[in-house]
C-alpha atoms as a PDB file:
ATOM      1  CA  UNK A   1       0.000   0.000   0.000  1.00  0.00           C
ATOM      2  CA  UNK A   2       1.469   3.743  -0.960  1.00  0.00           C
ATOM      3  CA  UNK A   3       2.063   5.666   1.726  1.00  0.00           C
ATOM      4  CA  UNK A   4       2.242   9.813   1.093  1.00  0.00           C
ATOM      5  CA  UNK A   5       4.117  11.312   4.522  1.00  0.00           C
ATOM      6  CA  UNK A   6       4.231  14.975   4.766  1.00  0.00           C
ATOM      7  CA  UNK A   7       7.247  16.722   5.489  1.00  0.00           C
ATOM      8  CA  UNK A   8       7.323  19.744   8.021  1.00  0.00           C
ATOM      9  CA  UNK A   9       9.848  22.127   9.442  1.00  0.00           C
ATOM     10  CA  UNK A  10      13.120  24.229   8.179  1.00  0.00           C
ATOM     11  CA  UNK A  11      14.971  21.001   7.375  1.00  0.00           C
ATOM     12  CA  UNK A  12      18.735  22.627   6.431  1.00  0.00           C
ATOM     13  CA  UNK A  13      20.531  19.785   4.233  1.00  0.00           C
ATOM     14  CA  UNK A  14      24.867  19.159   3.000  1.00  0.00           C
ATOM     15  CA  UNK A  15      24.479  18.482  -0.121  1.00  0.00           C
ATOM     16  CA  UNK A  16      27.849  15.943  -0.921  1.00  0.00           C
ATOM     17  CA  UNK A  17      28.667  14.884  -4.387  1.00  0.00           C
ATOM     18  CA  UNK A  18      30.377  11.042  -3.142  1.00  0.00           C
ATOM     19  CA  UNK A  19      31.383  12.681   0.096  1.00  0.00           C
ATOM     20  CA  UNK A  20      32.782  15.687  -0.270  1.00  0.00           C
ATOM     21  CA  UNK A  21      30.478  18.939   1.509  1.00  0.00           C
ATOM     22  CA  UNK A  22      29.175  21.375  -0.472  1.00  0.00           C
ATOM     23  CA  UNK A  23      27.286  23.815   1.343  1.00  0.00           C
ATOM     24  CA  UNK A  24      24.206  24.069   3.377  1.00  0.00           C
ATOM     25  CA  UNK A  25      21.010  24.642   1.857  1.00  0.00           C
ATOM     26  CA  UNK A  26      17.240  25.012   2.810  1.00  0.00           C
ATOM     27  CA  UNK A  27      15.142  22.319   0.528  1.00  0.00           C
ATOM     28  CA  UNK A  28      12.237  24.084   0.889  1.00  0.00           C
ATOM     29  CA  UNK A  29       9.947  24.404  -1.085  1.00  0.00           C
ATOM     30  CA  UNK A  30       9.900  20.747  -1.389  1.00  0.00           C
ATOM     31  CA  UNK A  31       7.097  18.964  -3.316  1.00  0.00           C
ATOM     32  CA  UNK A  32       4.204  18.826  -0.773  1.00  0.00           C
ATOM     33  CA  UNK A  33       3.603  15.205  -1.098  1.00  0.00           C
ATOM     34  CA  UNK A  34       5.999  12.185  -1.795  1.00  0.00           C
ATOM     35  CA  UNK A  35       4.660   8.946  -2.926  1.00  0.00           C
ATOM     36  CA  UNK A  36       6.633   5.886  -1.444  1.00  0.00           C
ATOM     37  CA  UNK A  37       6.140   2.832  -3.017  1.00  0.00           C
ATOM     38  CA  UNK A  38       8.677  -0.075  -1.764  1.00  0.00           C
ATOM     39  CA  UNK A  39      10.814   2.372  -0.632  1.00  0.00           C
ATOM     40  CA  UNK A  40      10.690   4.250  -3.798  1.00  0.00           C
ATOM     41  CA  UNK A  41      10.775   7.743  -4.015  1.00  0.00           C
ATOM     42  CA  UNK A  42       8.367   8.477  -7.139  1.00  0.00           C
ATOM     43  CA  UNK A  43       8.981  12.467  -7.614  1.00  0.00           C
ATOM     44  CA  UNK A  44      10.219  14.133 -10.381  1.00  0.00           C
ATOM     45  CA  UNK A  45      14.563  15.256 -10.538  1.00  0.00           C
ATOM     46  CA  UNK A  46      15.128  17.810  -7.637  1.00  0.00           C
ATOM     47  CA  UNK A  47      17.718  20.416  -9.188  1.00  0.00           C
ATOM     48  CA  UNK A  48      20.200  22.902  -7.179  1.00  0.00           C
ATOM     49  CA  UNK A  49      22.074  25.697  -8.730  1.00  0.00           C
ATOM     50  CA  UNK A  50      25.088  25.546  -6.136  1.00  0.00           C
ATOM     51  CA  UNK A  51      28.240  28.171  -6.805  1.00  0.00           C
ATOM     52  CA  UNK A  52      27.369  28.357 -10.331  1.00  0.00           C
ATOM     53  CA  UNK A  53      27.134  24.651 -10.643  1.00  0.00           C
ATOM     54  CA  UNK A  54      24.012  22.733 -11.451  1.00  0.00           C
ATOM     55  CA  UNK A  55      23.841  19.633  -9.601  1.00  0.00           C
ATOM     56  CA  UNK A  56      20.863  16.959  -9.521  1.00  0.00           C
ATOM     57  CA  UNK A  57      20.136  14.813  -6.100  1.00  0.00           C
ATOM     58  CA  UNK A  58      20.093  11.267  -6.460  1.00  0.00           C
ATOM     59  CA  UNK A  59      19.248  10.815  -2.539  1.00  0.00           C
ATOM     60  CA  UNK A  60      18.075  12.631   0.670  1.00  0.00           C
ATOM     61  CA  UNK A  61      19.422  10.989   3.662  1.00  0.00           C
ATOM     62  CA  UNK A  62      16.396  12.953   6.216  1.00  0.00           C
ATOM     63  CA  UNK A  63      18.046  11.471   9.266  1.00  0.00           C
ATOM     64  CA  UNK A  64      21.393  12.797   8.776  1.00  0.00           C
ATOM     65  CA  UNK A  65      19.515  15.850   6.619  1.00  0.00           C
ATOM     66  CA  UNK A  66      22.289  15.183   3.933  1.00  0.00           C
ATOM     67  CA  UNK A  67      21.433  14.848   0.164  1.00  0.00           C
ATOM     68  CA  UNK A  68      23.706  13.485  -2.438  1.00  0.00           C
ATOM     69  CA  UNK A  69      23.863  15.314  -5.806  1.00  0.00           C
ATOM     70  CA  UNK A  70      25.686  14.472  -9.017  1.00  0.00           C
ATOM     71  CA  UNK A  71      26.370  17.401 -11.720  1.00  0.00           C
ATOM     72  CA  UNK A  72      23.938  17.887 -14.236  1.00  0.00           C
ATOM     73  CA  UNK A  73      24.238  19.967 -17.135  1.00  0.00           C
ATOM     74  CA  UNK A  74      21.594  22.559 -16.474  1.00  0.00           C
ATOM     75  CA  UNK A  75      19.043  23.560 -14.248  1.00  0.00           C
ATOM     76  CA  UNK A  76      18.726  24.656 -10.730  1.00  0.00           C
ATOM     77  CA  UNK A  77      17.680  27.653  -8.870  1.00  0.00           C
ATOM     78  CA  UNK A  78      19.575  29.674  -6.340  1.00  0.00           C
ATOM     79  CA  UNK A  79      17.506  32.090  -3.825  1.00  0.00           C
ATOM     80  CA  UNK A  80      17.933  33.591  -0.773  1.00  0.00           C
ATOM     81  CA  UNK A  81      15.339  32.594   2.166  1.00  0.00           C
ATOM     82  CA  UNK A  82      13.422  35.235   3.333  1.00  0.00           C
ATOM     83  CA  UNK A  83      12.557  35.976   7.145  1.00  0.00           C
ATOM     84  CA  UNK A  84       8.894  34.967   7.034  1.00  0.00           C
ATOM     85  CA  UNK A  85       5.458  36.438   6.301  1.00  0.00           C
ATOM     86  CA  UNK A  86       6.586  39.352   8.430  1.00  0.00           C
ATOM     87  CA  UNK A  87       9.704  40.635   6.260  1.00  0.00           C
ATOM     88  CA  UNK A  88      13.104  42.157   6.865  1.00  0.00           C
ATOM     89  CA  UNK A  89      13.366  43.856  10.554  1.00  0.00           C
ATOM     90  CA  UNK A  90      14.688  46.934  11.520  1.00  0.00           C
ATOM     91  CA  UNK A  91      18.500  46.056  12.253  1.00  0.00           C
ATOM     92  CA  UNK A  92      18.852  44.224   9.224  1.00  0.00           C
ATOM     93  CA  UNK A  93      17.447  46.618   6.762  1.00  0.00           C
ATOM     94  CA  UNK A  94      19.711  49.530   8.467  1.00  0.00           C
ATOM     95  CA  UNK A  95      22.241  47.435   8.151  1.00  0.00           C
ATOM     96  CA  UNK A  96      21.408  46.968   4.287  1.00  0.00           C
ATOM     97  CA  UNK A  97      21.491  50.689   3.743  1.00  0.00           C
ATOM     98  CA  UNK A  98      24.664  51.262   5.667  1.00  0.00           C
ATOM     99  CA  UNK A  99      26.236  48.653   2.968  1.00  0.00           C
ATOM    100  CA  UNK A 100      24.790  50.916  -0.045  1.00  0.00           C
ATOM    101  CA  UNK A 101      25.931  54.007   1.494  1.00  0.00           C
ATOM    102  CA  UNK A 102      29.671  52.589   1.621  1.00  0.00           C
ATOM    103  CA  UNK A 103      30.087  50.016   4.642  1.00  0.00           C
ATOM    104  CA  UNK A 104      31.919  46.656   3.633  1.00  0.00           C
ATOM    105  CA  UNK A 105      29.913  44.042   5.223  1.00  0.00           C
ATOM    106  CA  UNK A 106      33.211  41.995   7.279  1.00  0.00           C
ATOM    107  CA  UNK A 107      32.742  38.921   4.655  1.00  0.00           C
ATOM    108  CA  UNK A 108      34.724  38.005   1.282  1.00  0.00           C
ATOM    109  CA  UNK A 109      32.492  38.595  -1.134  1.00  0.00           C
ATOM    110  CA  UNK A 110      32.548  36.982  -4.918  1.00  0.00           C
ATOM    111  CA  UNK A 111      33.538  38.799  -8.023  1.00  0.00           C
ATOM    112  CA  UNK A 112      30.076  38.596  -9.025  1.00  0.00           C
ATOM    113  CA  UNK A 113      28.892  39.817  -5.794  1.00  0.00           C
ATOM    114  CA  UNK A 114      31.486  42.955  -5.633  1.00  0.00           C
ATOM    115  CA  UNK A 115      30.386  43.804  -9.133  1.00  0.00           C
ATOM    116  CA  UNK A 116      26.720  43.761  -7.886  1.00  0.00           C
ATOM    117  CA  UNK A 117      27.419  45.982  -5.085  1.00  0.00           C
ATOM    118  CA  UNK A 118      29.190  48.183  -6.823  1.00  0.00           C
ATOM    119  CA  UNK A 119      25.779  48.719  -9.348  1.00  0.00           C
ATOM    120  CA  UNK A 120      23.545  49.043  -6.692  1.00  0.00           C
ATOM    121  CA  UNK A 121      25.635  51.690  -4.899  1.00  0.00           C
ATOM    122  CA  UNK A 122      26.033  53.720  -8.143  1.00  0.00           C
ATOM    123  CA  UNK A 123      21.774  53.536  -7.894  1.00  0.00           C
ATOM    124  CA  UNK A 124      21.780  53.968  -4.379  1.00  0.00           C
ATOM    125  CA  UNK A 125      21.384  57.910  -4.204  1.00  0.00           C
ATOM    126  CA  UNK A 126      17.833  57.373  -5.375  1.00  0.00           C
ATOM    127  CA  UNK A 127      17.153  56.104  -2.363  1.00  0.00           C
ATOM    128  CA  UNK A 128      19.289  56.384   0.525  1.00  0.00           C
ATOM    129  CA  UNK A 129      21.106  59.474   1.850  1.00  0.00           C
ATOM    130  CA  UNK A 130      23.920  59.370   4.911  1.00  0.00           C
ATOM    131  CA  UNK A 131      21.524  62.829   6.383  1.00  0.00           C
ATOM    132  CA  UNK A 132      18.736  60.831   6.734  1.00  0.00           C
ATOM    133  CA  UNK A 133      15.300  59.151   5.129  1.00  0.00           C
ATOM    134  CA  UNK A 134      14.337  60.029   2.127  1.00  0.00           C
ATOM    135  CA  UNK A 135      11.314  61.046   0.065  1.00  0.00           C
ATOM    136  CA  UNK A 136      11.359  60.568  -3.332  1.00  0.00           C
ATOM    137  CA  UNK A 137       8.737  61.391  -6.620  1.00  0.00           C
ATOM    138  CA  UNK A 138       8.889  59.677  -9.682  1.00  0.00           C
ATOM    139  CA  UNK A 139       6.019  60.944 -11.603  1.00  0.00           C
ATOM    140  CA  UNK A 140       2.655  59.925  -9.759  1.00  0.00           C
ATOM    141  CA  UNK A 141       4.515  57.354  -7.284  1.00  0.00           C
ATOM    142  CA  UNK A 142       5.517  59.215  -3.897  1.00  0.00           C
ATOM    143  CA  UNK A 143       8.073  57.156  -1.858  1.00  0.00           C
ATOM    144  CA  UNK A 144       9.269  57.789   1.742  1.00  0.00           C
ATOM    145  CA  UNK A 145      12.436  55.504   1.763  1.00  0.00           C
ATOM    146  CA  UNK A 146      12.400  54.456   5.787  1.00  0.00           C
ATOM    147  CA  UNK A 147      14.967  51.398   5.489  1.00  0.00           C
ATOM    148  CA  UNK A 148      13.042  50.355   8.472  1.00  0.00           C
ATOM    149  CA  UNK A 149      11.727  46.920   8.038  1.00  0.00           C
ATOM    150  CA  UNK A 150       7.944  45.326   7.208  1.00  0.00           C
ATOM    151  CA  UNK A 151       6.834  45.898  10.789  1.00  0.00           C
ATOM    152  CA  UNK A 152       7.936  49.583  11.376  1.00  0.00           C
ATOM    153  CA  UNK A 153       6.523  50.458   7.915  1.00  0.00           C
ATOM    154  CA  UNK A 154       3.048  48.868   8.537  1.00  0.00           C
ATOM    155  CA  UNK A 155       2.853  50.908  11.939  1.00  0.00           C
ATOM    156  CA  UNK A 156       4.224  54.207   9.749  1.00  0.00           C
ATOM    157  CA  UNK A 157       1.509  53.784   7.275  1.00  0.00           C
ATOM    158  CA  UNK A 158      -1.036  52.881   9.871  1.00  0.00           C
ATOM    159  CA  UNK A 159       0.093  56.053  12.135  1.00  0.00           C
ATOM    160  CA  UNK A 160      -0.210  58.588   8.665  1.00  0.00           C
ATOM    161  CA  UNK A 161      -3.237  57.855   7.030  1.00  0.00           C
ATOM    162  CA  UNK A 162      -4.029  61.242   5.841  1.00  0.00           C
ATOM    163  CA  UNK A 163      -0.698  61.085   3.717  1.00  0.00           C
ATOM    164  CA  UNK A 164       0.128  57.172   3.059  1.00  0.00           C
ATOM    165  CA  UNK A 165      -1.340  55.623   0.360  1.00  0.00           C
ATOM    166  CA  UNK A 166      -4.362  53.711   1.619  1.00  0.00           C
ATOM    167  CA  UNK A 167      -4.096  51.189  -0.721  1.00  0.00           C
ATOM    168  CA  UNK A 168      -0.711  50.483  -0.589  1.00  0.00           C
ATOM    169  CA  UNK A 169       0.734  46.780   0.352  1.00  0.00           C
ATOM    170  CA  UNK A 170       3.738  47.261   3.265  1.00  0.00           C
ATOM    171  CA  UNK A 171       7.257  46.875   1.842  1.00  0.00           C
ATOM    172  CA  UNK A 172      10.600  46.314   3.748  1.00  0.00           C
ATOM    173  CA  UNK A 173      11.981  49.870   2.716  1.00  0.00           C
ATOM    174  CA  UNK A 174       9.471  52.458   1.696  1.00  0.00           C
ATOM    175  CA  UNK A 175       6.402  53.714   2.590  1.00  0.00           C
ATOM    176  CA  UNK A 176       3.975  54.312  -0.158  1.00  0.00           C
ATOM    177  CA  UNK A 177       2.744  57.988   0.567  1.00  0.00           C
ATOM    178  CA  UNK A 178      -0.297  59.981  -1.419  1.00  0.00           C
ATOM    179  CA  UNK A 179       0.950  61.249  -4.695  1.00  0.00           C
ATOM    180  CA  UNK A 180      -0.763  65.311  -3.693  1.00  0.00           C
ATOM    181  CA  UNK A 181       1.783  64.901  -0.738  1.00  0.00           C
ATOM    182  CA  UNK A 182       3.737  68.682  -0.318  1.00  0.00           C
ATOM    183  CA  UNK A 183       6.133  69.721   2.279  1.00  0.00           C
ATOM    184  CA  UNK A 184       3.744  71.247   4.139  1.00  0.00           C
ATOM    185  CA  UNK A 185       1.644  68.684   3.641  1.00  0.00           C
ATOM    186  CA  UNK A 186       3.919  66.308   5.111  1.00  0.00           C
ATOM    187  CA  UNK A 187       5.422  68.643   8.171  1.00  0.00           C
ATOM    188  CA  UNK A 188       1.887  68.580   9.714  1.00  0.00           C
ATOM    189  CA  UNK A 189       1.021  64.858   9.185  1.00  0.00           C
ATOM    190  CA  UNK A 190       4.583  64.401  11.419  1.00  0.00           C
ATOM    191  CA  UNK A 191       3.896  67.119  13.757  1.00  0.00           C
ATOM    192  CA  UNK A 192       0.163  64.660  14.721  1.00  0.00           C
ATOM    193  CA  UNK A 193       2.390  61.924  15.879  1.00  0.00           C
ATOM    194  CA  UNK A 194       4.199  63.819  18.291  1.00  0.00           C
ATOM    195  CA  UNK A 195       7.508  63.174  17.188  1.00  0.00           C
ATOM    196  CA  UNK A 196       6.891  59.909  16.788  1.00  0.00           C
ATOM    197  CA  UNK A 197       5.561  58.877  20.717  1.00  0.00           C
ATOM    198  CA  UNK A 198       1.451  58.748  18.904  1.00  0.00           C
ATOM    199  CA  UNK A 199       1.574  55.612  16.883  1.00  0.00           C
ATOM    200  CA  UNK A 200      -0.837  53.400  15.584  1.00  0.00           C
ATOM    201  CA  UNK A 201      -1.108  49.348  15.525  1.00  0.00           C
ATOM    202  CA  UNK A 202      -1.081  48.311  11.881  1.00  0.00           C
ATOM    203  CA  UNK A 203      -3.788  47.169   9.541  1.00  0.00           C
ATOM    204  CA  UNK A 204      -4.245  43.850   9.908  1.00  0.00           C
ATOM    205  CA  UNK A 205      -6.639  42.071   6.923  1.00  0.00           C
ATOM    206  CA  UNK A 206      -9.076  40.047   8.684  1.00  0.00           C
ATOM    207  CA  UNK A 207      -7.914  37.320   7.178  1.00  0.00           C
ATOM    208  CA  UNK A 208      -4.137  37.025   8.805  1.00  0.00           C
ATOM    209  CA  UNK A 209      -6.619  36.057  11.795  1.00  0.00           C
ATOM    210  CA  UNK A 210      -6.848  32.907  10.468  1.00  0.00           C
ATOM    211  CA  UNK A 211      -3.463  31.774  11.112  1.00  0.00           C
ATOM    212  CA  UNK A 212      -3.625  32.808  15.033  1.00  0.00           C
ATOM    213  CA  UNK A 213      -3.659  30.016  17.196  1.00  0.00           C
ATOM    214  CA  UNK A 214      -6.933  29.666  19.009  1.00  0.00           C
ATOM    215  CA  UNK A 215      -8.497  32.259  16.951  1.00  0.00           C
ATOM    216  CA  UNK A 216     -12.037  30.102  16.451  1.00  0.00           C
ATOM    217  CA  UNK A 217     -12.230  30.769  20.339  1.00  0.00           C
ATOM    218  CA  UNK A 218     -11.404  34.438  20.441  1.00  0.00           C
ATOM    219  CA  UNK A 219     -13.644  37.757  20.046  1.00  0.00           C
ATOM    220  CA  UNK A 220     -12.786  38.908  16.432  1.00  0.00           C
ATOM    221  CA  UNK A 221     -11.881  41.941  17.760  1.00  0.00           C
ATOM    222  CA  UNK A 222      -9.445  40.584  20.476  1.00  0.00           C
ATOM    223  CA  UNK A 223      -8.115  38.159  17.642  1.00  0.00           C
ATOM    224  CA  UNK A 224      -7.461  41.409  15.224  1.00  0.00           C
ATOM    225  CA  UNK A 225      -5.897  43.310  18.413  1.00  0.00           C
ATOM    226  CA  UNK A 226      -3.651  40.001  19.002  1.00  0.00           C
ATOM    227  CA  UNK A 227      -2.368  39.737  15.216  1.00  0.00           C
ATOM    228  CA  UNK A 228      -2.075  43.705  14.982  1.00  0.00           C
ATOM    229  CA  UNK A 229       0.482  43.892  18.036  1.00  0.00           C
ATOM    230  CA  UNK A 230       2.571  41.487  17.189  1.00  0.00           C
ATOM    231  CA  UNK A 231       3.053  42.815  13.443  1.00  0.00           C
ATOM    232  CA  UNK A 232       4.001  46.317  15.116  1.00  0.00           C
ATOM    233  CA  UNK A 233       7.810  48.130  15.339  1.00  0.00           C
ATOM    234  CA  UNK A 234       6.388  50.995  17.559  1.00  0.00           C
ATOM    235  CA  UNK A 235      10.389  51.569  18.217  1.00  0.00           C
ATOM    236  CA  UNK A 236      11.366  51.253  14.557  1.00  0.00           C
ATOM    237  CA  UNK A 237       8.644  53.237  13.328  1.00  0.00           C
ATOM    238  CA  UNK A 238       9.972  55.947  16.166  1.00  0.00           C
ATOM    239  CA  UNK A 239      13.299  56.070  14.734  1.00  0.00           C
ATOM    240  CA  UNK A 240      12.496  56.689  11.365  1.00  0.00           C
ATOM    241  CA  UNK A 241       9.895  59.505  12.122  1.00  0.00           C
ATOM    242  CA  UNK A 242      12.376  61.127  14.300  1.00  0.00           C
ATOM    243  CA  UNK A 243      15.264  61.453  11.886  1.00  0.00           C
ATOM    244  CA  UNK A 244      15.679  64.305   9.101  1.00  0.00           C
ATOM    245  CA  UNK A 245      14.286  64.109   6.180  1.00  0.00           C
ATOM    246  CA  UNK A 246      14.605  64.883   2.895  1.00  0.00           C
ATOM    247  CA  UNK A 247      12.476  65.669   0.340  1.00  0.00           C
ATOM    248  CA  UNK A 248      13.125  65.306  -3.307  1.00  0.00           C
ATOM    249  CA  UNK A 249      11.691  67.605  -5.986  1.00  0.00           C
ATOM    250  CA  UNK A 250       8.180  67.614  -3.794  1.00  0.00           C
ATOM    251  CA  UNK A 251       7.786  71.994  -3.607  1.00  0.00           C
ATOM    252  CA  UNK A 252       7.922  71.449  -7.928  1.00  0.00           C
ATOM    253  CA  UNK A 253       4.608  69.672  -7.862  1.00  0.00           C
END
C-alpha cells in the first residue's frame, strides 16, 4: 500500500557529491507530497544551482539531513530565504542601507557579488542618503524611503493615514505615501504623531486572523488586536519619524 508522509519544518541539508560537503542549503519548497512505493521515491529530478554549478540529487538521507547530488548539465535555482510572512526587521534593513551608502559588510564577497554591489551603490542615491530618510517622486509614485523593516513600515503607514497611500501593500523599505503629498503637507502629518511617541497598531486584513492560534475561540476583535500587536515596530517606526528628512523635488509639484 502507498504511503504519502508529509514533510514539516526548516529542514537545512549538506548536499555531498560522493562525500565531499558542499554547502548548506534550505530544501524548501519541497514537493508537498511524496509517494513511497517499496521504498521508492516516485517524484520528479530535484535540481540545485550551487556556486554556479548545477547539480541533480540522487538521494536525501532525512536522518542525517544530507542529500547526495551528481552534476547535471543545467538547471537549478539559487535564492535567498526570506525571514517569514513578516519581512526584513529593523537592524537588518539599516544594516542593508549602511552597505549601499559605503560600509563593507566583514565577509569576502565573490567577483560577481562585488560587481553587484558596486551597481547598486552607483543607484543607491535614489534612495538612501547618509543625512537621513528620504522622500522621493517619480512621476505619480511618492516614496518615503524608511529602510526600516515590514513591521515599522506597517505601523508608519497605519500612524499617517491622511498622507500614506491607503491602498498600498507594506514593503521592507518604503512607505507608499499619497501622490498630492507637499512639504507642508507632510510637516503637519509628522507634527500629529508627536515626534513619533502617537503611533498606531497596523492594519491587519481580517484574514491574517486565520493563522492565530486559538483564533475560532477568540472575540474577532481581540483576535485582530492580538495579530495587529505582534506585526508592530512601535520603536522602529519611532526612529524613522524622528530622523531628518529629505524631500526630493516635492515643492515642484
Amino acid at each position: 500500500m502507498s504511503k504519502i508522509p508529509d514533510f514539516h519544518g526548516p529542514h537545512v541539508e549538506s548536499p555531498l557529491p560522493g562525500h565531499v560537503k558542499l554547502t548548506w542549503y534550505d530544501p524548501t519548497p519541497r514537493p508537498p507530497r511524496i509517494r513511497v512505493i517499496s521504498h521508492t521515491c516516485e517524484c520528479g529530478p530535484r535540481l540545485l544551482l550551487l556556486g554556479g554549478q548545477s547539480w541533480r540529487v540522487t538521494f536525501i538521507d532525512w536522518t542525517r539531513k544530507r542529500a547526495f547530488v551528481e552534476p547535471a548539465d543545467r538547471g537549478g535555482v539559487a535564492k535567498w530565504t526570506g525571514s517569514g510572512v513578516a519581512g526584513l526587521p529593523f537592524a537588518l534593513t539599516r544594516a542593508m542601507r549602511e552597505v549601499l551608502l559605503g560600509a563593507d559588510p566583514p565577509v569576502s564577497l565573490t567577483r560577481r557579488a562585488q560587481a553587484c554591489l558596486a551597481d547598486w551603490r552607483e543607484e543607491a542615491p535614489a534612495v538612501v542618503h547618509p543625512g537621513g530618510t528620504l522622500i522621493t517622486r517619480d512621476g505619480a509614485d511618492v516614496r518615503w524611503w524608511t529602510w526600516a523593516g515590514y513591521r515599522a513600515n506597517a505601523t508608519l503607514a497605519a500612524t499617517l493615514p491622511s498622507i500614506a497611500d491607503p491602498v498600498q501593500r507594506s514593503t521592507d523599505f518604503a512607505v507608499r505615501l499619497r501622490q498630492d503629498l507637499t512639504p507642508a503637507v507632510w510637516k503637519a502629518a509628522k507634527e500629529n504623531t508627536g515626534n513619533g511617541e502617537l503611533l498606531v497598531l497596523p492594519d491587519v486584513d481580517r484574514r491574517a486572523v486565520t493563522g492565530l492560534k486559538f483564533a475560532t475561540v477568540l472575540p474577532e476583535r481581540l483576535a485582530v488586536a492580538t495579530v495587529a500587536i505582534r506585526l508592530a515596530d512601535f520603536e522602529g517606526a519611532k526612529a524613522a519619524l524622528t530622523e531628518p528628512v529629505r524631500l526630493h523635488s516635492l515643492g515642484n509639484h
